[in-house]
C-alpha atoms as a PDB file:
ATOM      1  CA  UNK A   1       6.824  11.251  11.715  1.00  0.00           C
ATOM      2  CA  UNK A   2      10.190  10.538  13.746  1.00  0.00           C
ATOM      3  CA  UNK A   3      11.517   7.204  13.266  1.00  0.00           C
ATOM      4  CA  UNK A   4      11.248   7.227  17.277  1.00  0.00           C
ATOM      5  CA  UNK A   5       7.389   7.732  17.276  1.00  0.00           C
ATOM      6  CA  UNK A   6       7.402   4.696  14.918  1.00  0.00           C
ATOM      7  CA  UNK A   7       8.798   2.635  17.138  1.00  0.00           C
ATOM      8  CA  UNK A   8       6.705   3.750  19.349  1.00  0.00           C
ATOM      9  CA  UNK A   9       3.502   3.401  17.771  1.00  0.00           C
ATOM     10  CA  UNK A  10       4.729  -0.018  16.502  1.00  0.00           C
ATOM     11  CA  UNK A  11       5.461  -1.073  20.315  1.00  0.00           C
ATOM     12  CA  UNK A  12       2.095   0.176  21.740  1.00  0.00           C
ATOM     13  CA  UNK A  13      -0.078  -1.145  18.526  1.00  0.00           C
ATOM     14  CA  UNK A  14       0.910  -4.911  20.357  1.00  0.00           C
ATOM     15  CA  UNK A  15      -1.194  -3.556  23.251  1.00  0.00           C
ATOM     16  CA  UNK A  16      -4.266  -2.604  21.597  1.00  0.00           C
ATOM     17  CA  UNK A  17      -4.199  -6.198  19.651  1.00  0.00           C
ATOM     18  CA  UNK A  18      -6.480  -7.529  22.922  1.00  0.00           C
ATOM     19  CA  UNK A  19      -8.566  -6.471  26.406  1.00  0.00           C
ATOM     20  CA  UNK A  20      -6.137  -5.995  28.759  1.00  0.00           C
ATOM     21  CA  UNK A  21      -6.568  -7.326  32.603  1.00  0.00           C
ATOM     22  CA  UNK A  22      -6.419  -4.500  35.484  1.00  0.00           C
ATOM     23  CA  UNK A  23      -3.079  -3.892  36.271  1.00  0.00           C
ATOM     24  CA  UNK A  24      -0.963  -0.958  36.058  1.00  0.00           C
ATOM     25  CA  UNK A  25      -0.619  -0.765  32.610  1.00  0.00           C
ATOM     26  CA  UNK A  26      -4.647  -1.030  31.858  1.00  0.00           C
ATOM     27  CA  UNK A  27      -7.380   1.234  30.720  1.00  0.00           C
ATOM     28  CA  UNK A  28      -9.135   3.254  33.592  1.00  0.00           C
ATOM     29  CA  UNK A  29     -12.771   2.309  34.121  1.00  0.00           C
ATOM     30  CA  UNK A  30     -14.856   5.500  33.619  1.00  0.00           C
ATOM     31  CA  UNK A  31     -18.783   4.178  34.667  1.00  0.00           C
ATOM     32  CA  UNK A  32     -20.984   5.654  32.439  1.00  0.00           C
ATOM     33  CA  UNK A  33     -24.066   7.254  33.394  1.00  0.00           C
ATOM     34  CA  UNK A  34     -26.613   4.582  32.042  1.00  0.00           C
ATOM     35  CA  UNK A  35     -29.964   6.170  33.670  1.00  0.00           C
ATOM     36  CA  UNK A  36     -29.275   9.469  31.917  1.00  0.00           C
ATOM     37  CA  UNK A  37     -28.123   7.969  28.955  1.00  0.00           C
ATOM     38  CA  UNK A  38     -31.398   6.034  28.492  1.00  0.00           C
ATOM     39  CA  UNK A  39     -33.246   8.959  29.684  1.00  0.00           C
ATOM     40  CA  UNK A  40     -31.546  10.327  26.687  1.00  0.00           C
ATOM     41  CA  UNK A  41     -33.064   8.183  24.205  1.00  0.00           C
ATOM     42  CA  UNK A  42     -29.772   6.280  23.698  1.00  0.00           C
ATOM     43  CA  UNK A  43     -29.712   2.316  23.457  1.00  0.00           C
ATOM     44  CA  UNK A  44     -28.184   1.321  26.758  1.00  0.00           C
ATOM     45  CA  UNK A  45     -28.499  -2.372  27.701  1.00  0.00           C
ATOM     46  CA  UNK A  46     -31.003  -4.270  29.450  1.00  0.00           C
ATOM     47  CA  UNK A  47     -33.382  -1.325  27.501  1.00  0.00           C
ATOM     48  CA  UNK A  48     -36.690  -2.160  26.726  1.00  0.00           C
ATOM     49  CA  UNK A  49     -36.651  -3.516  22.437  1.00  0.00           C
ATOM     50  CA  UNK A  50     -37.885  -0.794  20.085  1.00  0.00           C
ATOM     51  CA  UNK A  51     -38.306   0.284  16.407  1.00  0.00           C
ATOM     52  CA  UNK A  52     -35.423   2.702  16.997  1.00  0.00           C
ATOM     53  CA  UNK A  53     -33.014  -0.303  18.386  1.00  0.00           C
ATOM     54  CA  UNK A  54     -34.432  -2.856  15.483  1.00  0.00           C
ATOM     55  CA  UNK A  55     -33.675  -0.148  13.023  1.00  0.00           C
ATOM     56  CA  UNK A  56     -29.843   0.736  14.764  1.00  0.00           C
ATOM     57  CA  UNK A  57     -29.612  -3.240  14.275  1.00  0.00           C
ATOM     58  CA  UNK A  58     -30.601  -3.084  10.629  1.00  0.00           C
ATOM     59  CA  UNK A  59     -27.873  -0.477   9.932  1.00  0.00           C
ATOM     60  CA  UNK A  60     -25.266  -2.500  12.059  1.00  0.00           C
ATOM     61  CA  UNK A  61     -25.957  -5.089   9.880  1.00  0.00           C
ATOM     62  CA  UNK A  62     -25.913  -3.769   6.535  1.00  0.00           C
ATOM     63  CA  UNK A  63     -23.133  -2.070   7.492  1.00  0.00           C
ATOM     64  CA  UNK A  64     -21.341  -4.992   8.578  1.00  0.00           C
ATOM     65  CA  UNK A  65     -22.280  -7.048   5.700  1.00  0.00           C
ATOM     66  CA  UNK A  66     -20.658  -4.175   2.845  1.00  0.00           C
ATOM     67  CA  UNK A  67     -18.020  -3.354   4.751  1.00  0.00           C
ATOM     68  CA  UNK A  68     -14.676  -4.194   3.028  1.00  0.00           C
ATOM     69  CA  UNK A  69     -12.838  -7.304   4.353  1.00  0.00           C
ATOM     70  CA  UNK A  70      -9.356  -7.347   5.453  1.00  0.00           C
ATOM     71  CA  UNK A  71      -7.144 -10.306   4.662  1.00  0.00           C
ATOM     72  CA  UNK A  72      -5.027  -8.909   7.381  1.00  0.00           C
ATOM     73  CA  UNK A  73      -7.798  -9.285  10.026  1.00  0.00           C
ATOM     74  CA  UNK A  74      -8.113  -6.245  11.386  1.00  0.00           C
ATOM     75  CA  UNK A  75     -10.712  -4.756  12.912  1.00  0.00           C
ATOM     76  CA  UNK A  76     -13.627  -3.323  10.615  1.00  0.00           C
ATOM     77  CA  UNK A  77     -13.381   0.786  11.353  1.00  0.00           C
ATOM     78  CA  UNK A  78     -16.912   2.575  10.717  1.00  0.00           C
ATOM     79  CA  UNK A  79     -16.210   6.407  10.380  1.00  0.00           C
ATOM     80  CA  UNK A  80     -19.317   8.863  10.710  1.00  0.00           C
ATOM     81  CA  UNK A  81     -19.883  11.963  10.251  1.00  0.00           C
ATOM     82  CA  UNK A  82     -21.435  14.536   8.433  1.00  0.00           C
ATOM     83  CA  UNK A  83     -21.784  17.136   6.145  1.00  0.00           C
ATOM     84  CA  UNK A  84     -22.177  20.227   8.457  1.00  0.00           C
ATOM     85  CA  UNK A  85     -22.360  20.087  12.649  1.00  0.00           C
ATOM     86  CA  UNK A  86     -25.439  19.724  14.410  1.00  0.00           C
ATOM     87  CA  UNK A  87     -26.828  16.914  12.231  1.00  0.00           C
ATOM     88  CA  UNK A  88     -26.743  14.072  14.946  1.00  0.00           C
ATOM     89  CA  UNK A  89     -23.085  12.300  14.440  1.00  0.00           C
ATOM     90  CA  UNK A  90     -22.408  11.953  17.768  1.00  0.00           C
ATOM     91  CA  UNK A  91     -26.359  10.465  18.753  1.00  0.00           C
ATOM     92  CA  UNK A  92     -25.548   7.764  15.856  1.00  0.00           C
ATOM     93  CA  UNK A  93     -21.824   6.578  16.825  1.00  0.00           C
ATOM     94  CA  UNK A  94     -22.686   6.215  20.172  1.00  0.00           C
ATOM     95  CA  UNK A  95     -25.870   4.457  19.520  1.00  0.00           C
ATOM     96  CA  UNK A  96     -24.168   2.532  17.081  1.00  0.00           C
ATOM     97  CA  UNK A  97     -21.626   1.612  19.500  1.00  0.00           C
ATOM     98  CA  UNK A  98     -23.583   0.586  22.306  1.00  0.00           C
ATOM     99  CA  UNK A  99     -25.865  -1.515  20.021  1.00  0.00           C
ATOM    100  CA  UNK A 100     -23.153  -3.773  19.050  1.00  0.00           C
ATOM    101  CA  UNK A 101     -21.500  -4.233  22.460  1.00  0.00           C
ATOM    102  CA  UNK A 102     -25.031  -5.290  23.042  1.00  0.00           C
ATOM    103  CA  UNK A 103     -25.049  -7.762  20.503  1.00  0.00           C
ATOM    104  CA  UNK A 104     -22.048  -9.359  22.187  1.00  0.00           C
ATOM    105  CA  UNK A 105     -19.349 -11.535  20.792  1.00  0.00           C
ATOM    106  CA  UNK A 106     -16.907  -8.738  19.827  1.00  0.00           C
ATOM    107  CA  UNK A 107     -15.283  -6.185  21.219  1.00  0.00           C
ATOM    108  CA  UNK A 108     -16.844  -2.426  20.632  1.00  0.00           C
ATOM    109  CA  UNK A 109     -14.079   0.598  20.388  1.00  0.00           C
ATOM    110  CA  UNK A 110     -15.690   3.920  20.436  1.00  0.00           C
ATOM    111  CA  UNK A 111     -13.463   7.426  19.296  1.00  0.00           C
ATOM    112  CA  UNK A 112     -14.055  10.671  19.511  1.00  0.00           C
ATOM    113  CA  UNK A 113     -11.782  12.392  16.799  1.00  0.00           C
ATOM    114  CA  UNK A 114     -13.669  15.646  17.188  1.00  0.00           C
ATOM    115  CA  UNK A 115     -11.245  17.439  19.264  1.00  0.00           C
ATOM    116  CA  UNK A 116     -12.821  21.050  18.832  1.00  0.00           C
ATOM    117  CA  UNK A 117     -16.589  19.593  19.260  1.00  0.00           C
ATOM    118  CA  UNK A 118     -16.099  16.822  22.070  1.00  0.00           C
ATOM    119  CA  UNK A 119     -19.770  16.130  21.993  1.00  0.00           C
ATOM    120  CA  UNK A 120     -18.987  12.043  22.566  1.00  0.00           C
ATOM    121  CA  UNK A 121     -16.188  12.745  25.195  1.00  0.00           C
ATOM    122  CA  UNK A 122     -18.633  15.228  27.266  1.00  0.00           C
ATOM    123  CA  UNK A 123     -21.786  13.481  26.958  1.00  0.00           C
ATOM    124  CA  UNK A 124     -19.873  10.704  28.874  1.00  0.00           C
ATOM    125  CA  UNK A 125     -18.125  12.713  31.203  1.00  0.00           C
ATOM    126  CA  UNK A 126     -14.689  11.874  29.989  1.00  0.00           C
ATOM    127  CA  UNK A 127     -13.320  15.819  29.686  1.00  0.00           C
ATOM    128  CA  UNK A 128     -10.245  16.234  30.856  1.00  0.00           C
ATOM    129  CA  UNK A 129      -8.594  12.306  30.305  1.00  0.00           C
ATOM    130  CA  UNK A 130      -5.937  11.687  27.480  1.00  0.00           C
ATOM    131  CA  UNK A 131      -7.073  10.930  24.661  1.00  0.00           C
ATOM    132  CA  UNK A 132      -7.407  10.620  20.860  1.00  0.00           C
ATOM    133  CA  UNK A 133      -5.670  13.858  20.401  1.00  0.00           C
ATOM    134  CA  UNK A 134      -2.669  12.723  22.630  1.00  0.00           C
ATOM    135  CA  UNK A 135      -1.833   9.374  20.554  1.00  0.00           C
ATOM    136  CA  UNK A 136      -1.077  12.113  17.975  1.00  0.00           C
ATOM    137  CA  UNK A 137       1.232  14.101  20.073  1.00  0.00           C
ATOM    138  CA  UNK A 138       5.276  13.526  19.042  1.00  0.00           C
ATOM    139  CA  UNK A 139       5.786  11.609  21.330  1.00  0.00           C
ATOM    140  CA  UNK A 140       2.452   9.937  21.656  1.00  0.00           C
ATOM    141  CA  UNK A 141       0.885   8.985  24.521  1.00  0.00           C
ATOM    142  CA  UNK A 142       0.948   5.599  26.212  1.00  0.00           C
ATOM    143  CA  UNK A 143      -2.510   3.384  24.522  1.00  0.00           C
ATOM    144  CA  UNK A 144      -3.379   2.658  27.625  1.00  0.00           C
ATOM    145  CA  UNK A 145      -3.546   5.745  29.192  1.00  0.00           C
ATOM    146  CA  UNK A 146      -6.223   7.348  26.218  1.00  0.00           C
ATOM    147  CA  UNK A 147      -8.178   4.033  26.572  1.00  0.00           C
ATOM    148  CA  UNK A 148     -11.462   4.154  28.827  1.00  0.00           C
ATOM    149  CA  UNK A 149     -13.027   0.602  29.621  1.00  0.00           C
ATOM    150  CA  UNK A 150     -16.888   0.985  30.721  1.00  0.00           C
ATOM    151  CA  UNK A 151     -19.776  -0.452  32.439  1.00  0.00           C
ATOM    152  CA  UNK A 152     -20.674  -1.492  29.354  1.00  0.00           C
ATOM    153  CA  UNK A 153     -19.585  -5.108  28.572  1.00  0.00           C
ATOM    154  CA  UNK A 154     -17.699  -4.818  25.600  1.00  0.00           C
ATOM    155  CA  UNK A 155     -17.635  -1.173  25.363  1.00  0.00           C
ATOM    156  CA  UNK A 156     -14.507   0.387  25.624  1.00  0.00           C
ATOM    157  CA  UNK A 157     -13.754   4.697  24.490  1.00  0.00           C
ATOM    158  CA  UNK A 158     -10.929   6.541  23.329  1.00  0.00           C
ATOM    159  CA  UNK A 159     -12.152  10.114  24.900  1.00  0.00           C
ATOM    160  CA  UNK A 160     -10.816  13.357  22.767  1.00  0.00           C
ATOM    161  CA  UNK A 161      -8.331  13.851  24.374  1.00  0.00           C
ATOM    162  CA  UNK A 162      -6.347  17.098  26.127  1.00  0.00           C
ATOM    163  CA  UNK A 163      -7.586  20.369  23.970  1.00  0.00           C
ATOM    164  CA  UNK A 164      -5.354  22.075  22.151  1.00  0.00           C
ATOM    165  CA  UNK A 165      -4.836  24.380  18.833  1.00  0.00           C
ATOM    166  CA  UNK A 166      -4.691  22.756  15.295  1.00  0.00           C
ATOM    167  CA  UNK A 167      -6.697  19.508  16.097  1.00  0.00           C
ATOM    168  CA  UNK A 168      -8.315  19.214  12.577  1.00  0.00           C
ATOM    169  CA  UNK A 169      -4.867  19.666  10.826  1.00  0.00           C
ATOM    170  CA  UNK A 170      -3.509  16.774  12.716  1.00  0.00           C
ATOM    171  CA  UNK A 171      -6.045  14.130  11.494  1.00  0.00           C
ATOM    172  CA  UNK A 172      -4.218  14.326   8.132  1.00  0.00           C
ATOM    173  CA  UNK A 173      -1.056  13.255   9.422  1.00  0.00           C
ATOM    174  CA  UNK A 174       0.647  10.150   9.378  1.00  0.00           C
ATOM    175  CA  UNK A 175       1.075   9.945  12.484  1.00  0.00           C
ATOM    176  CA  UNK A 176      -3.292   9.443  12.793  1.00  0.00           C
ATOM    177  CA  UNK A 177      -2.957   7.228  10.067  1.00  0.00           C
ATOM    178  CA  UNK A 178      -0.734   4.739  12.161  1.00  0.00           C
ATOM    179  CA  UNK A 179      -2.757   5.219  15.440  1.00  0.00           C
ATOM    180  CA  UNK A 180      -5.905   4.812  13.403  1.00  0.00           C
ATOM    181  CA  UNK A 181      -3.998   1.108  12.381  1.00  0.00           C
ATOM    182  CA  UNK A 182      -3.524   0.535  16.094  1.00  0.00           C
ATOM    183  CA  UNK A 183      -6.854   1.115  17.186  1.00  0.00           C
ATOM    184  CA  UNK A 184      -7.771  -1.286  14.866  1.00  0.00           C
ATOM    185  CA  UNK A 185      -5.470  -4.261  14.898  1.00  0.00           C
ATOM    186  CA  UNK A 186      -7.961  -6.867  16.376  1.00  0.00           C
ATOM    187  CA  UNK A 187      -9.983  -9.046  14.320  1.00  0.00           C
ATOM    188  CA  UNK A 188     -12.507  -9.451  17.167  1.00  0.00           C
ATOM    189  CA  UNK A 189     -13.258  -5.956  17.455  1.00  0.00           C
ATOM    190  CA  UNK A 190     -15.530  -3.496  15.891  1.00  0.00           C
ATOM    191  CA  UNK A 191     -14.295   0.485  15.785  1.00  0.00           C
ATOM    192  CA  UNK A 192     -16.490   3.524  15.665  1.00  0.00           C
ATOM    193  CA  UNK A 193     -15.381   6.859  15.076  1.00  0.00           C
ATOM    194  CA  UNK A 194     -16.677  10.392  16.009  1.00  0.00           C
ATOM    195  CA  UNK A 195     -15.471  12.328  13.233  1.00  0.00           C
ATOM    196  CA  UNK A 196     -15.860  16.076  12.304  1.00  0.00           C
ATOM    197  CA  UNK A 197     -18.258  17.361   9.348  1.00  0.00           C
ATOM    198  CA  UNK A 198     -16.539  16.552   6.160  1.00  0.00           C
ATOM    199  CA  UNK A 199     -17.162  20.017   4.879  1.00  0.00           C
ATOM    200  CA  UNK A 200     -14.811  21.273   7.281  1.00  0.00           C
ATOM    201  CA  UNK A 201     -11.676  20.833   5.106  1.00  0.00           C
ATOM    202  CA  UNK A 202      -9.156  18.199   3.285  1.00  0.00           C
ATOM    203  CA  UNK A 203      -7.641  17.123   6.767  1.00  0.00           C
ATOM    204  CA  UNK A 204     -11.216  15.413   7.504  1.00  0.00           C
ATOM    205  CA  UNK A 205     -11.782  13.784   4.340  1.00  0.00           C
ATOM    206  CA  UNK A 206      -8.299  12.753   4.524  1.00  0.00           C
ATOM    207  CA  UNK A 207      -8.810  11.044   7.722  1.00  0.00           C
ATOM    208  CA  UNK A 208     -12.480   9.924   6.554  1.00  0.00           C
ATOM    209  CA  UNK A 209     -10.420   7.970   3.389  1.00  0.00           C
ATOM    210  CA  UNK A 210      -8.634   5.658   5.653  1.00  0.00           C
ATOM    211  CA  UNK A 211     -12.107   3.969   7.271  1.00  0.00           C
ATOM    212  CA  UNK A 212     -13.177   0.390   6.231  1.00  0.00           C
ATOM    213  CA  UNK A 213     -16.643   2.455   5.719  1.00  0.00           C
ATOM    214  CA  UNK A 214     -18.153   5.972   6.201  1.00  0.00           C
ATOM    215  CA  UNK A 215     -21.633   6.845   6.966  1.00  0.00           C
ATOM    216  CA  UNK A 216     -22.778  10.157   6.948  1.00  0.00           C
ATOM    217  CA  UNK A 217     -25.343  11.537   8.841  1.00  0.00           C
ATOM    218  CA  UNK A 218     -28.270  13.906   7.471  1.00  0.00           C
ATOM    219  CA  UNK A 219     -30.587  15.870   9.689  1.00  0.00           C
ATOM    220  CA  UNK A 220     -33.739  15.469   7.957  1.00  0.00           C
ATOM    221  CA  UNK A 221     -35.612  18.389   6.813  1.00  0.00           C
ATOM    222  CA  UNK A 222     -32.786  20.579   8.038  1.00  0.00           C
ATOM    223  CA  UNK A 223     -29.490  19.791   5.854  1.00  0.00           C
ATOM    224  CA  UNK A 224     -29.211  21.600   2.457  1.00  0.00           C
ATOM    225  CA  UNK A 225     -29.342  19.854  -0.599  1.00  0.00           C
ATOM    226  CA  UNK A 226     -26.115  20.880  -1.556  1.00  0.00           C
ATOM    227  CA  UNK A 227     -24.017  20.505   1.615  1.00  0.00           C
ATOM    228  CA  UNK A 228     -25.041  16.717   1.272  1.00  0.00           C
ATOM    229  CA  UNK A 229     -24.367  16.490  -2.222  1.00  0.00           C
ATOM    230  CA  UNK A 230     -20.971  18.414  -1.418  1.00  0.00           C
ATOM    231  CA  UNK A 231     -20.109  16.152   1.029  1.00  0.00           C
ATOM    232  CA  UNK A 232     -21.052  12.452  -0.923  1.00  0.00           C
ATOM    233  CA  UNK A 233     -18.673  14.011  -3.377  1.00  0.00           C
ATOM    234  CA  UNK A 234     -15.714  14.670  -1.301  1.00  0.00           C
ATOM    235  CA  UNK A 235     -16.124  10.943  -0.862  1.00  0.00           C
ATOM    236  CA  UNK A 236     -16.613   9.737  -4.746  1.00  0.00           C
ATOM    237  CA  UNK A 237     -13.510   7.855  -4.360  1.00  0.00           C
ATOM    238  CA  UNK A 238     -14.427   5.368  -1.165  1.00  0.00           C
ATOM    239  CA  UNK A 239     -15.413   2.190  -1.796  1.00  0.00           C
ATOM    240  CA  UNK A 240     -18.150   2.378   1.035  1.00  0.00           C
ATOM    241  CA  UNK A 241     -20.370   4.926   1.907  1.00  0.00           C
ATOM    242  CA  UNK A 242     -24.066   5.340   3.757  1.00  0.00           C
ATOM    243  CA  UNK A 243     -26.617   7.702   4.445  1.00  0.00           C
ATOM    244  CA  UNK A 244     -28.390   7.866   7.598  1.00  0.00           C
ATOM    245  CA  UNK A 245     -31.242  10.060   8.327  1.00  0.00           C
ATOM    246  CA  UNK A 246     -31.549  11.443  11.035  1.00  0.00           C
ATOM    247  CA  UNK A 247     -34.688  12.897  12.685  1.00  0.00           C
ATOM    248  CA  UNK A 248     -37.411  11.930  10.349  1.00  0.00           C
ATOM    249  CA  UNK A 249     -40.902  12.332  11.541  1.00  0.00           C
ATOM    250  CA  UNK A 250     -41.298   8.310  11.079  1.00  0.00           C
ATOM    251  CA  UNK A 251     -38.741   6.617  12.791  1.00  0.00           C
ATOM    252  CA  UNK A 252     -38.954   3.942  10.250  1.00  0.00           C
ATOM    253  CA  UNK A 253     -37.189   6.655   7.457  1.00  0.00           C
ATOM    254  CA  UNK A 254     -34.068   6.301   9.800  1.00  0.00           C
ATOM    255  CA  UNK A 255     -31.882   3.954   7.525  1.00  0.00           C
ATOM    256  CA  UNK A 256     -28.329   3.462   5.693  1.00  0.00           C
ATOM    257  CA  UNK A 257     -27.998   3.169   2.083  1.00  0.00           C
ATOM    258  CA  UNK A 258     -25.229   2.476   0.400  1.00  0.00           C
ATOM    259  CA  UNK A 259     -23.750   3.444  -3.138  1.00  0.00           C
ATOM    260  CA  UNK A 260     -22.723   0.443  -4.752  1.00  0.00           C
ATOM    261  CA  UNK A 261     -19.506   0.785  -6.820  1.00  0.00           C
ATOM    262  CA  UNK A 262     -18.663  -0.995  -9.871  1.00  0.00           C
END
């Protein structure tokens, strides 16, 4: 990394430290599509309480509560993913996401870093905005060009970003490592990421190494065995990791565990 993208990414890290006012140099307001959303099955607000949204709550909590604790302050930073695609990352983040802007009384910061996938950055109609992908450009992009603010209270996205070749490669970098430190430098704020499968490659679990806490997701009755135990072991060396299941036939089997370390 240049020592002019670090001064960059040092300048531009002051920015995401709050919730900026409109102006000129704010996020864009992208309105999300609540009515399909909720149509859906995803938590939006003012939605009627049920099992699913207790048990979203449960996990927010637990996951909260194991999290590691900065003395710096930061931000806590949730990672999720997966072992292979298709197993309902992008369903949990964002319903994880929305949840706790529900919950009020911090702000919620939702990222897609899948920048071959997209799933979180088309399901809200954010294609073709910068992005996550763009903050790792030399020279990055401005923050608050790749930051959405929503109709959500609370709820703010970092979109995927302009496509391009090589996006998994990138996540490695140092570069993602600093804008994954600016995204997070604000005590009041919660971050969720959209990540890629871990099974994809070392650039993934690299970037999956430098979350406060990773959850994968499992697509019950549908992952292997192995490709779950494949990818808990790319991730022997976190501090913090949960399962989620995903698609059980009771909803009440949808839960987060996590492997206590000693």
């Amino acid at each position: 990394m240049s020592t002019a993208t670090s001064a960059v990414i040092a300048r531009q890290a002051a920015w995401a430290r709050g919730w900026p006012e409109p102006g000129p140099q704010a996020p864009a307001i992208v309105p999300l599509d609540l009515k399909r959303l909720e149509d859906e099955g995803f938590l939006v607000p003012a939605r009627a309480r049920t099992l699913q949204a207790d048990e979203f709550r449960r996990i927010r909590r637990q996951l909260a509560a194991q999290a590691p604790r900065h003395d710096s302050g930061d931000a806590m930073l949730i990672l999720v993913t997966s072992a292979l695609d298709g197993e309902g990352r992008t369903w949990t983040a964002l319903n994880l996401a929305l949840g706790a802007a529900a919950d009020g009384g911090s702000g919620v910061l939702l990222v897609d870093a899948d920048g071959a996938r997209r799933g979180l950055t088309r399901r809200l109609g954010m294609d073709n905005r910068q992005g996550f992908l763009d903050l790792l450009d030399e020279p990055p992009a401005r923050w608050f060009d790749c930051v959405c603010t929503t109709n959500v209270p609370d709820l703010a996205v970092v979109p995927a970003g302009i496509a391009r070749d090589g996006t998994a490669e990138r996540l490695a970098s140092p570069l993602a490592a600093s804008v994954l430190q600016g995204l997070r430098a604000d005590s009041g704020r919660i971050v969720f990421v959209d990540a890629p499968p871990l099974l994809e490659g070392d650039a993934v679990r690299a970037f999956a190494a430098r979350a406060d806490r990773v959850v994968v997701v499992v697509k019950a009755g549908a992952t292997p065995r192995v490709a779950v135990l494949d990818a808990l072991g790319c991730l022997e060396e976190h501090p913090a990791v949960s399962v989620v299941l995903n698609g059980a036939r009771r909803s009440a089997d949808l839960h987060a565990r996590a492997r206590e370390r000693r």
